[in-house]
N, C-alpha and C. Protein backbone atom coordinates (compact mmCIF):
# COMPACT_ATOMS: atom_id res chain seq x y z
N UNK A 1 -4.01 -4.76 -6.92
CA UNK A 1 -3.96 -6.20 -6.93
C UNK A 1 -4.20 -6.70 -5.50
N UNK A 2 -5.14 -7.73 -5.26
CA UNK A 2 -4.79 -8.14 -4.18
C UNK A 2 -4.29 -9.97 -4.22
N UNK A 3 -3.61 -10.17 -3.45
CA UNK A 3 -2.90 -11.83 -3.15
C UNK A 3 -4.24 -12.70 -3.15
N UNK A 4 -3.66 -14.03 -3.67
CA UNK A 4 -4.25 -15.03 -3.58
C UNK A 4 -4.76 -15.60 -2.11
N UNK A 5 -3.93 -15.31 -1.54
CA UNK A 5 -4.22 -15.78 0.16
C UNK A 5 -5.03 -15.05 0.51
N UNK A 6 -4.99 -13.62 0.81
CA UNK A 6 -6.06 -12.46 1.03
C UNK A 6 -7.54 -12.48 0.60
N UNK A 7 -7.37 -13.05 -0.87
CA UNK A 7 -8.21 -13.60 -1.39
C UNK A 7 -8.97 -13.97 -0.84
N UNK A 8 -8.49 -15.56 -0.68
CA UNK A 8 -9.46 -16.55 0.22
C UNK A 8 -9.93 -16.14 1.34
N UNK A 9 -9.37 -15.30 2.33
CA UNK A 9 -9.60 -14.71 3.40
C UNK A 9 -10.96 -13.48 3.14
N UNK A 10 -10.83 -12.66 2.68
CA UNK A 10 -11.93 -12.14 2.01
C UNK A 10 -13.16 -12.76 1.97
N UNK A 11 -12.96 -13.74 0.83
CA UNK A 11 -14.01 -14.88 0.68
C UNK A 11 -14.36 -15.74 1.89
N UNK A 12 -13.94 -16.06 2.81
CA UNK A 12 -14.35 -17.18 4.29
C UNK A 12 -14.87 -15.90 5.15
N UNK A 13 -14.33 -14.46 4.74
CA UNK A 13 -15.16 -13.33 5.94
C UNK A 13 -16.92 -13.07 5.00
N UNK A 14 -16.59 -12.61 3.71
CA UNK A 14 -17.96 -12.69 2.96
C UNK A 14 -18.74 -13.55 3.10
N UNK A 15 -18.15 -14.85 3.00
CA UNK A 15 -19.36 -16.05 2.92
C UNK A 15 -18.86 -17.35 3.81
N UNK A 16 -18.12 -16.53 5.01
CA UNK A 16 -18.76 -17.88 6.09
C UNK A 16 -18.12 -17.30 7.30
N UNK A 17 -18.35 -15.81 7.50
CA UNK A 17 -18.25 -15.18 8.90
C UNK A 17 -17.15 -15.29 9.44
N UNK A 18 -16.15 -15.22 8.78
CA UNK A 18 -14.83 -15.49 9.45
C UNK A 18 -13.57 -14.18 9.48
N UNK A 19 -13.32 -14.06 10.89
CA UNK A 19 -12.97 -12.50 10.94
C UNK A 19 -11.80 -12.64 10.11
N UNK A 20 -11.46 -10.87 9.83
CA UNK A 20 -10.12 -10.98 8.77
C UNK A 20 -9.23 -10.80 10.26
N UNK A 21 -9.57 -9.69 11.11
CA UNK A 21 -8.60 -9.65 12.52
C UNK A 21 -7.41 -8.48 11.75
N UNK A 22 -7.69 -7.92 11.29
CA UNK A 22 -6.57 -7.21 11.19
C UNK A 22 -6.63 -5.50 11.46
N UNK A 23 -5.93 -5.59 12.53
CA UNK A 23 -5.95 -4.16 13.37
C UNK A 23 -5.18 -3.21 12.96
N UNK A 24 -4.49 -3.39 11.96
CA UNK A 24 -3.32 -1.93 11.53
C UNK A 24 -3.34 -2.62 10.12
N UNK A 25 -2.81 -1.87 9.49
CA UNK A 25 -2.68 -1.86 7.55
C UNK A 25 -1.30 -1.35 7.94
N UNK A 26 -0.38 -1.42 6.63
CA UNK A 26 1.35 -0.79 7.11
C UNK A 26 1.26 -0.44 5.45
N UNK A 27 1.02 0.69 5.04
CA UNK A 27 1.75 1.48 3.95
C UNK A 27 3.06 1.24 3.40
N UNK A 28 3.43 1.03 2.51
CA UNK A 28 4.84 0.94 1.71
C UNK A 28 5.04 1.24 0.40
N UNK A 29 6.08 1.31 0.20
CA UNK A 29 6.90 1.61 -1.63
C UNK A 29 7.87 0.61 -1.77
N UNK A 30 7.42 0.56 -2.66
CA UNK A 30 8.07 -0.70 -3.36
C UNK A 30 9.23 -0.40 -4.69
N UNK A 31 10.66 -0.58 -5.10
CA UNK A 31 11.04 -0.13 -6.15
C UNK A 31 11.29 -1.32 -7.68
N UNK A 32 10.08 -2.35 -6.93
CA UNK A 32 9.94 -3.29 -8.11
C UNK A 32 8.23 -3.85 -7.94
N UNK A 33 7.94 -4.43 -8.85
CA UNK A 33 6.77 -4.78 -8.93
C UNK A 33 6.36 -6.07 -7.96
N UNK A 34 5.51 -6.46 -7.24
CA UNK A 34 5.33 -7.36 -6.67
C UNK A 34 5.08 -8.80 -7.43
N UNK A 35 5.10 -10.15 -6.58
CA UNK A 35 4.28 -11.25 -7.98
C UNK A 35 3.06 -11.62 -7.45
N UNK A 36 2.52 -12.29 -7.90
CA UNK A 36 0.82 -12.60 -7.91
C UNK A 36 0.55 -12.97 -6.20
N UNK A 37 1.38 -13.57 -5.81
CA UNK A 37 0.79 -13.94 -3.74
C UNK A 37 1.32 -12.63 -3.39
N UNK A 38 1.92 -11.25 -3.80
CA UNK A 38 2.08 -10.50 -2.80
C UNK A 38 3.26 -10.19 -2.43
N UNK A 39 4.57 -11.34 -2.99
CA UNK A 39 5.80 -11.37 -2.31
C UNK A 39 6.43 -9.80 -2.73
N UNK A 40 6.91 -9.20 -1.86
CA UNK A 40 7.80 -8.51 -2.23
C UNK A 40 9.12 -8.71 -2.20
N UNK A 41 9.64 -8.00 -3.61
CA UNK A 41 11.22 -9.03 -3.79
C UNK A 41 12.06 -8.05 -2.80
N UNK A 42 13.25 -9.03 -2.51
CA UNK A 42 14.37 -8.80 -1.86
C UNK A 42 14.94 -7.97 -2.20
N UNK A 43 15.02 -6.55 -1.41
CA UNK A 43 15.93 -5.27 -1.18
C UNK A 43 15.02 -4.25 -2.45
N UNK A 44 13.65 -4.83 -2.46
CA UNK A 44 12.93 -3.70 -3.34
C UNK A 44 11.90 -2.65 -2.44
N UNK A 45 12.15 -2.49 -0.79
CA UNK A 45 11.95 -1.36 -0.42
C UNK A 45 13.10 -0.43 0.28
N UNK A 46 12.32 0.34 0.09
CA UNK A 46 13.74 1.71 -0.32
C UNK A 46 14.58 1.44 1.38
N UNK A 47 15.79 1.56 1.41
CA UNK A 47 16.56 2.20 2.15
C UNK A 47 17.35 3.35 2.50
N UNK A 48 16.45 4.08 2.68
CA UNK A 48 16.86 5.55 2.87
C UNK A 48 16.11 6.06 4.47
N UNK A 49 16.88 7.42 4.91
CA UNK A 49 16.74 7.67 6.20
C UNK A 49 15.35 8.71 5.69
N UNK A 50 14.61 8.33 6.68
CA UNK A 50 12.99 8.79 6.93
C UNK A 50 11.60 7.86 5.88
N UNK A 51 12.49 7.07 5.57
CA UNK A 51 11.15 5.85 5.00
C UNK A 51 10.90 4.68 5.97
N UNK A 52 9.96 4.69 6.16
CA UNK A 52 9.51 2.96 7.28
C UNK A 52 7.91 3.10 6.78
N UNK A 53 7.21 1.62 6.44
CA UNK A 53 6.21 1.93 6.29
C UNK A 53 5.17 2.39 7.67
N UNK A 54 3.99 2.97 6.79
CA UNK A 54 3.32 3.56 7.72
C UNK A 54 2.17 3.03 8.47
N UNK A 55 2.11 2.83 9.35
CA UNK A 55 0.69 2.22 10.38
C UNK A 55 -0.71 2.74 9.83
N UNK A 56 -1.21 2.37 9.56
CA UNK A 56 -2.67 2.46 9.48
C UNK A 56 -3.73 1.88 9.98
N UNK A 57 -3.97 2.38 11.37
CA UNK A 57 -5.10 1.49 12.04
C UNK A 57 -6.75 1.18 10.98
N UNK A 58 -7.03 0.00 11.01
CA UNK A 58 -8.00 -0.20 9.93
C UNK A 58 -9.46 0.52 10.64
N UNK A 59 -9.56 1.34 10.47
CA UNK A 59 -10.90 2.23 11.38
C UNK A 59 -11.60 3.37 9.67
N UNK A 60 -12.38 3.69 10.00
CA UNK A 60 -12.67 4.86 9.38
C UNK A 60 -12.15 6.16 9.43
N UNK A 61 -11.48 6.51 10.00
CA UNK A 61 -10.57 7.43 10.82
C UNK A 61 -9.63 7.33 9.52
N UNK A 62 -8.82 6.33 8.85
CA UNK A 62 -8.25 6.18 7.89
C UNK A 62 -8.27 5.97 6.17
N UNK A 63 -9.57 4.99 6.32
CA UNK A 63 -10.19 4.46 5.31
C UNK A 63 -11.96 5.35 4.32
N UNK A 64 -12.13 5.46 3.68
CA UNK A 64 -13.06 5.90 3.97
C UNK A 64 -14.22 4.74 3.50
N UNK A 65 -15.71 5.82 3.23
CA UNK A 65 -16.97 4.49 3.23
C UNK A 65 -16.39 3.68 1.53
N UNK A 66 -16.82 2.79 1.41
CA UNK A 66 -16.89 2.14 -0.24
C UNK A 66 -17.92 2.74 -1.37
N UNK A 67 -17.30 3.16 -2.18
CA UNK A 67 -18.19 3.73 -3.00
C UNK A 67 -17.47 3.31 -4.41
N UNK A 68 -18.54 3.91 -5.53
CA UNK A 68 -18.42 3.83 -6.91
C UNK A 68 -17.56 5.06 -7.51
N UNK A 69 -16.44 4.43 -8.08
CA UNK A 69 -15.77 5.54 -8.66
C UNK A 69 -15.72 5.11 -10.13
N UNK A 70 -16.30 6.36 -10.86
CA UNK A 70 -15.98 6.32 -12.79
C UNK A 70 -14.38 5.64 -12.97
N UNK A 71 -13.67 6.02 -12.55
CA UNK A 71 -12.53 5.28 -12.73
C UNK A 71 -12.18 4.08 -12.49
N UNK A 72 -12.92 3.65 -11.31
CA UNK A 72 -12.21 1.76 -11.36
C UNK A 72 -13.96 1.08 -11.66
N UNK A 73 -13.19 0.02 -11.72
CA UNK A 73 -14.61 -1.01 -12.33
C UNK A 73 -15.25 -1.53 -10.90
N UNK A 74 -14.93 -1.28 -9.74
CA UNK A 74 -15.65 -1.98 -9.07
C UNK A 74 -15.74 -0.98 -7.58
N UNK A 75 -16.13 -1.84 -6.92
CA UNK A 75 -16.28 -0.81 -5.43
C UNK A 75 -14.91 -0.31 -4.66
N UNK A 76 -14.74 1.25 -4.52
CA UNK A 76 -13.19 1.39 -4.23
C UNK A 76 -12.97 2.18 -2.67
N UNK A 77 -12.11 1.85 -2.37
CA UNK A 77 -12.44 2.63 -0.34
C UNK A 77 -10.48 3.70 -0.79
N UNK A 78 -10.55 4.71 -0.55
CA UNK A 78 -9.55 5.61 -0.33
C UNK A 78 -9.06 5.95 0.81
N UNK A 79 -8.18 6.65 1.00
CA UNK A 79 -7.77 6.58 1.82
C UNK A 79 -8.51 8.12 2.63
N UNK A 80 -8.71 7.98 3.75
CA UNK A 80 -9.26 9.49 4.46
C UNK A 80 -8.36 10.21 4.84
N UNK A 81 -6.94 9.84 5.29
CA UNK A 81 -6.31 10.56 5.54
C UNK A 81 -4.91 10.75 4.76
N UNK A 82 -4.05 12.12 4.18
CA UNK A 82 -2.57 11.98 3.74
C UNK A 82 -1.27 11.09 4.29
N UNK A 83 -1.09 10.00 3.34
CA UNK A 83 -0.08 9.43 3.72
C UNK A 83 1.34 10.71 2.82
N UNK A 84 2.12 10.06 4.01
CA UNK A 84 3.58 11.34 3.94
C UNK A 84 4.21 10.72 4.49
N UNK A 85 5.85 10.70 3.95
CA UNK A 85 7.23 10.38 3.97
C UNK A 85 7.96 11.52 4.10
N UNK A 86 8.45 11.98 4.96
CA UNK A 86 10.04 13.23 5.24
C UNK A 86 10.70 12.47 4.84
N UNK A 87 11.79 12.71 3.24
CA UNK A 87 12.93 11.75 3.05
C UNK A 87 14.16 12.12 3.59
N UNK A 88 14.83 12.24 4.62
CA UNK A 88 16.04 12.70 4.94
C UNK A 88 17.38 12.84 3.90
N UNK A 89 17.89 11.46 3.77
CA UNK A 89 18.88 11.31 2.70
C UNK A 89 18.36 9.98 1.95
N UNK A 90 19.18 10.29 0.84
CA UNK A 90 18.57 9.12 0.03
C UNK A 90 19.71 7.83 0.48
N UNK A 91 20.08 6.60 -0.41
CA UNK A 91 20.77 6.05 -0.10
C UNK A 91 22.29 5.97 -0.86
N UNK A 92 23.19 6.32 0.22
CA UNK A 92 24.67 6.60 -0.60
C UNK A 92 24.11 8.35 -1.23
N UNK A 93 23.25 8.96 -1.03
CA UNK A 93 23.34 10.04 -1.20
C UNK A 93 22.60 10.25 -2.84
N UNK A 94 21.80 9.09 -3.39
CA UNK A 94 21.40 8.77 -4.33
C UNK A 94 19.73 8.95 -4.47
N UNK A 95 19.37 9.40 -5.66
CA UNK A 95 17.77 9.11 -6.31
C UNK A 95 17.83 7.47 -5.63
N UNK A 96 16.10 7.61 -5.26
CA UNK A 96 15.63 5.80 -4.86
C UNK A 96 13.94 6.29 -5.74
N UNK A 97 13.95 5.36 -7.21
CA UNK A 97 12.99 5.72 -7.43
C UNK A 97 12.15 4.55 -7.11
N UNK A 98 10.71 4.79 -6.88
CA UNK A 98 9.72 3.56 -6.12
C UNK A 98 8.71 3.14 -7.18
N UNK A 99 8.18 2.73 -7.91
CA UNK A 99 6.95 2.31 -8.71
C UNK A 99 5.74 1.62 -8.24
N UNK A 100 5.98 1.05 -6.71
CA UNK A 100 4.61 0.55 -6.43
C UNK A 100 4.42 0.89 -5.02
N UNK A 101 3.18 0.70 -4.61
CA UNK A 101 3.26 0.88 -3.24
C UNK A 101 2.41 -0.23 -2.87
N UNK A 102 1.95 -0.54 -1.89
CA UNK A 102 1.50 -2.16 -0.76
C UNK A 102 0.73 -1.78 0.59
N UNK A 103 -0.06 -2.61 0.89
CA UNK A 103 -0.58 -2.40 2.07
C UNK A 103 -0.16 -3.87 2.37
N UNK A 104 0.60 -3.86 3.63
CA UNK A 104 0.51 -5.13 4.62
C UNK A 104 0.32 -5.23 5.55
N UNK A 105 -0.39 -6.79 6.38
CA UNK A 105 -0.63 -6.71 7.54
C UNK A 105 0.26 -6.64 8.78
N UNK A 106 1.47 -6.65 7.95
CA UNK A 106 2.74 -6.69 8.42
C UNK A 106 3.73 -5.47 8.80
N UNK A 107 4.12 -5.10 9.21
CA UNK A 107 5.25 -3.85 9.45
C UNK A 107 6.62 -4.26 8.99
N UNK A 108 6.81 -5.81 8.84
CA UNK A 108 8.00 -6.01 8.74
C UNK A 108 8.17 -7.67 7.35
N UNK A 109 7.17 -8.29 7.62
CA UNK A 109 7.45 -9.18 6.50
C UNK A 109 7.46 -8.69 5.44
N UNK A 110 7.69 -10.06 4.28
CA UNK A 110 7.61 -9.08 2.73
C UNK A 110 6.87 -10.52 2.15
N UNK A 111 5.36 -10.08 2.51
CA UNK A 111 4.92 -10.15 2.22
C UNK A 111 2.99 -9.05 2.42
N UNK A 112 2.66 -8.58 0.89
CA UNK A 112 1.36 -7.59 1.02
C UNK A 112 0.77 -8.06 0.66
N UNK A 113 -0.82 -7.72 1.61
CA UNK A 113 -1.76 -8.37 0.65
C UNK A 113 -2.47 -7.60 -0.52
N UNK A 114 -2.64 -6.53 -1.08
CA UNK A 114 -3.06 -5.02 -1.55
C UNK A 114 -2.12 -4.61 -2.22
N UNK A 115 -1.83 -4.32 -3.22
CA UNK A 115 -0.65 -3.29 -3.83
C UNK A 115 -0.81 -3.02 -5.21
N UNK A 116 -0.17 -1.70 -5.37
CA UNK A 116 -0.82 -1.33 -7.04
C UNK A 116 0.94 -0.73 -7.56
N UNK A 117 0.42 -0.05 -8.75
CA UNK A 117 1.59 0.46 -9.20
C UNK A 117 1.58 2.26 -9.46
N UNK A 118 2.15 2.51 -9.18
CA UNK A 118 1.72 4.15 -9.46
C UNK A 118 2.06 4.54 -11.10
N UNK A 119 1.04 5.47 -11.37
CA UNK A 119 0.90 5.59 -13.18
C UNK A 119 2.03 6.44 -13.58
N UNK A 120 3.01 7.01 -12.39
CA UNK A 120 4.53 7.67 -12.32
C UNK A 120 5.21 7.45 -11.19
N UNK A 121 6.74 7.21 -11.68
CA UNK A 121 7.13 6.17 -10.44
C UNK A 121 7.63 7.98 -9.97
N UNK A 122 7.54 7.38 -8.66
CA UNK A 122 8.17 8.31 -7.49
C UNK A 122 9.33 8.26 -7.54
N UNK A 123 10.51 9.81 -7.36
CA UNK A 123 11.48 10.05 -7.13
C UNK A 123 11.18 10.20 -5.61
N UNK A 124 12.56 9.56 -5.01
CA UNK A 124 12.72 9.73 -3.40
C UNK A 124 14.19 10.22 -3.49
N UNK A 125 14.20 11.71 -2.99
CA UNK A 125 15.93 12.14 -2.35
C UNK A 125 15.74 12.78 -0.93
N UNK A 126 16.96 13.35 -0.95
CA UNK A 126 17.14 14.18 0.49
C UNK A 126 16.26 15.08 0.36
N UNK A 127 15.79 15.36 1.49
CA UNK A 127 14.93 16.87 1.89
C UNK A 127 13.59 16.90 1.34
N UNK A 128 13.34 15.52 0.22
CA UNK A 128 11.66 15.56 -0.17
C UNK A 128 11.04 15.43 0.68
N UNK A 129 9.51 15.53 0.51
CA UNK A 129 8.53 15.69 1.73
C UNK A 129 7.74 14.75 0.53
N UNK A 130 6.87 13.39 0.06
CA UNK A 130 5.89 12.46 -0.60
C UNK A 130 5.04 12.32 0.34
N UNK A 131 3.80 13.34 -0.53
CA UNK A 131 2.27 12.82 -0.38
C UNK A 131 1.60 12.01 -1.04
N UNK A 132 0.79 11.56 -0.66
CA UNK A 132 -0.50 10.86 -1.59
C UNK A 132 -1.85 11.63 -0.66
N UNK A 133 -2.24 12.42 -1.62
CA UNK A 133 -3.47 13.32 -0.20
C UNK A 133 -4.71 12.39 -0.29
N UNK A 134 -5.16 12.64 0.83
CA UNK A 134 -6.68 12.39 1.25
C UNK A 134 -7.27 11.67 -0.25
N UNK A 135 -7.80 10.26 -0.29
CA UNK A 135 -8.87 10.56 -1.24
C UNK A 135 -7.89 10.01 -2.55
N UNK A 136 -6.64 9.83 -2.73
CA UNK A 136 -6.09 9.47 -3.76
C UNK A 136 -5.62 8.13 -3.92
N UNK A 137 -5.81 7.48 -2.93
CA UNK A 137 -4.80 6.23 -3.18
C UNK A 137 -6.34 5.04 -3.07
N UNK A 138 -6.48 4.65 -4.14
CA UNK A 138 -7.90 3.85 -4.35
C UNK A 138 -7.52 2.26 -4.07
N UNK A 139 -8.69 1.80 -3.61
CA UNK A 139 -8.02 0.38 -3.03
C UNK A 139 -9.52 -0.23 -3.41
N UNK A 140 -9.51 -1.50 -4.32
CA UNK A 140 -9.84 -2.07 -4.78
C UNK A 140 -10.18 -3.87 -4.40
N UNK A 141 -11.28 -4.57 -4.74
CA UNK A 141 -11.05 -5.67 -4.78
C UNK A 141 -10.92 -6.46 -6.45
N UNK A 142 -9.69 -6.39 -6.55
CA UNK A 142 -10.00 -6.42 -8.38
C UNK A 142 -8.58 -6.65 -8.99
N UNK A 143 -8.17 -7.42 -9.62
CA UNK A 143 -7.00 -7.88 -10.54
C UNK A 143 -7.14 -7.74 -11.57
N UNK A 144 -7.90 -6.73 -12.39
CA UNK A 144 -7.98 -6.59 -13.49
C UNK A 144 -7.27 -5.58 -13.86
């Protein structure tokens, strides 16, 4: 999914040259679904020791070229490199399960512009190590 705001932004860089400016992407999990602008709800990313989202400088180095994949309906860019979480402890010593994950321009608001849902929600405890390798996490311009 991407936000309505992002949206428009998209659209004024496509068709009227207007930079997006955004120098880092920030990876996240989400343990509720986002709503249509992007908001992420209150206390729905995980608090547990070794989760913070992750920096992603917007380069090729990260992203890869846009291409056609049989699986989504439209043009999709993956990721080039493994995103990974060391989960230390969970919280109170508890399962934190996650169902979506987000790209924001943000490290710290809650608000994303990018975010999907994973087709199995993630268990997060102590001592896990969560990949998403090279090449798996498809990013889309598309709300369908």
């Amino acid at each position: 999914m991407i936000s309505k705001s992002f949206a428009n932004s998209v659209n004024a860089a496509i068709f009227g040259g207007v930079s997006l400016d955004i120098d880092n992407w920030y990876f996240g999990f989400s343990t509720m679904a986002l709503d249509e602008d992007g908001n992420i709800p209150d206390d729905a990313e995980p608090k547990i020791t070794g989760y913070s989202r992750i920096p992603m400088p917007n380069t090729s180095e990260y992203f890869n070229t846009p291409a056609y994949y049989p699986t989504s309906p439209i043009s999709s860019v993956t990721n080039a490199k493994d995103i990974a979480f060391k989960i230390i402890s969970g919280s109170n010593g508890s399962e934190v399960i996650v169902t979506h994950w987000f790209l924001s321009n943000s490290q710290t608001d809650n608000v994303a512009q990018v975010w999907g849902e994973f087709k199995n929600p993630i268990s997060l405890t102590g001592s896990a190590t969560v990949r998403i390798p090279a090449g798996n996490l498809f990013l889309t311009i598309n709300n369908g």
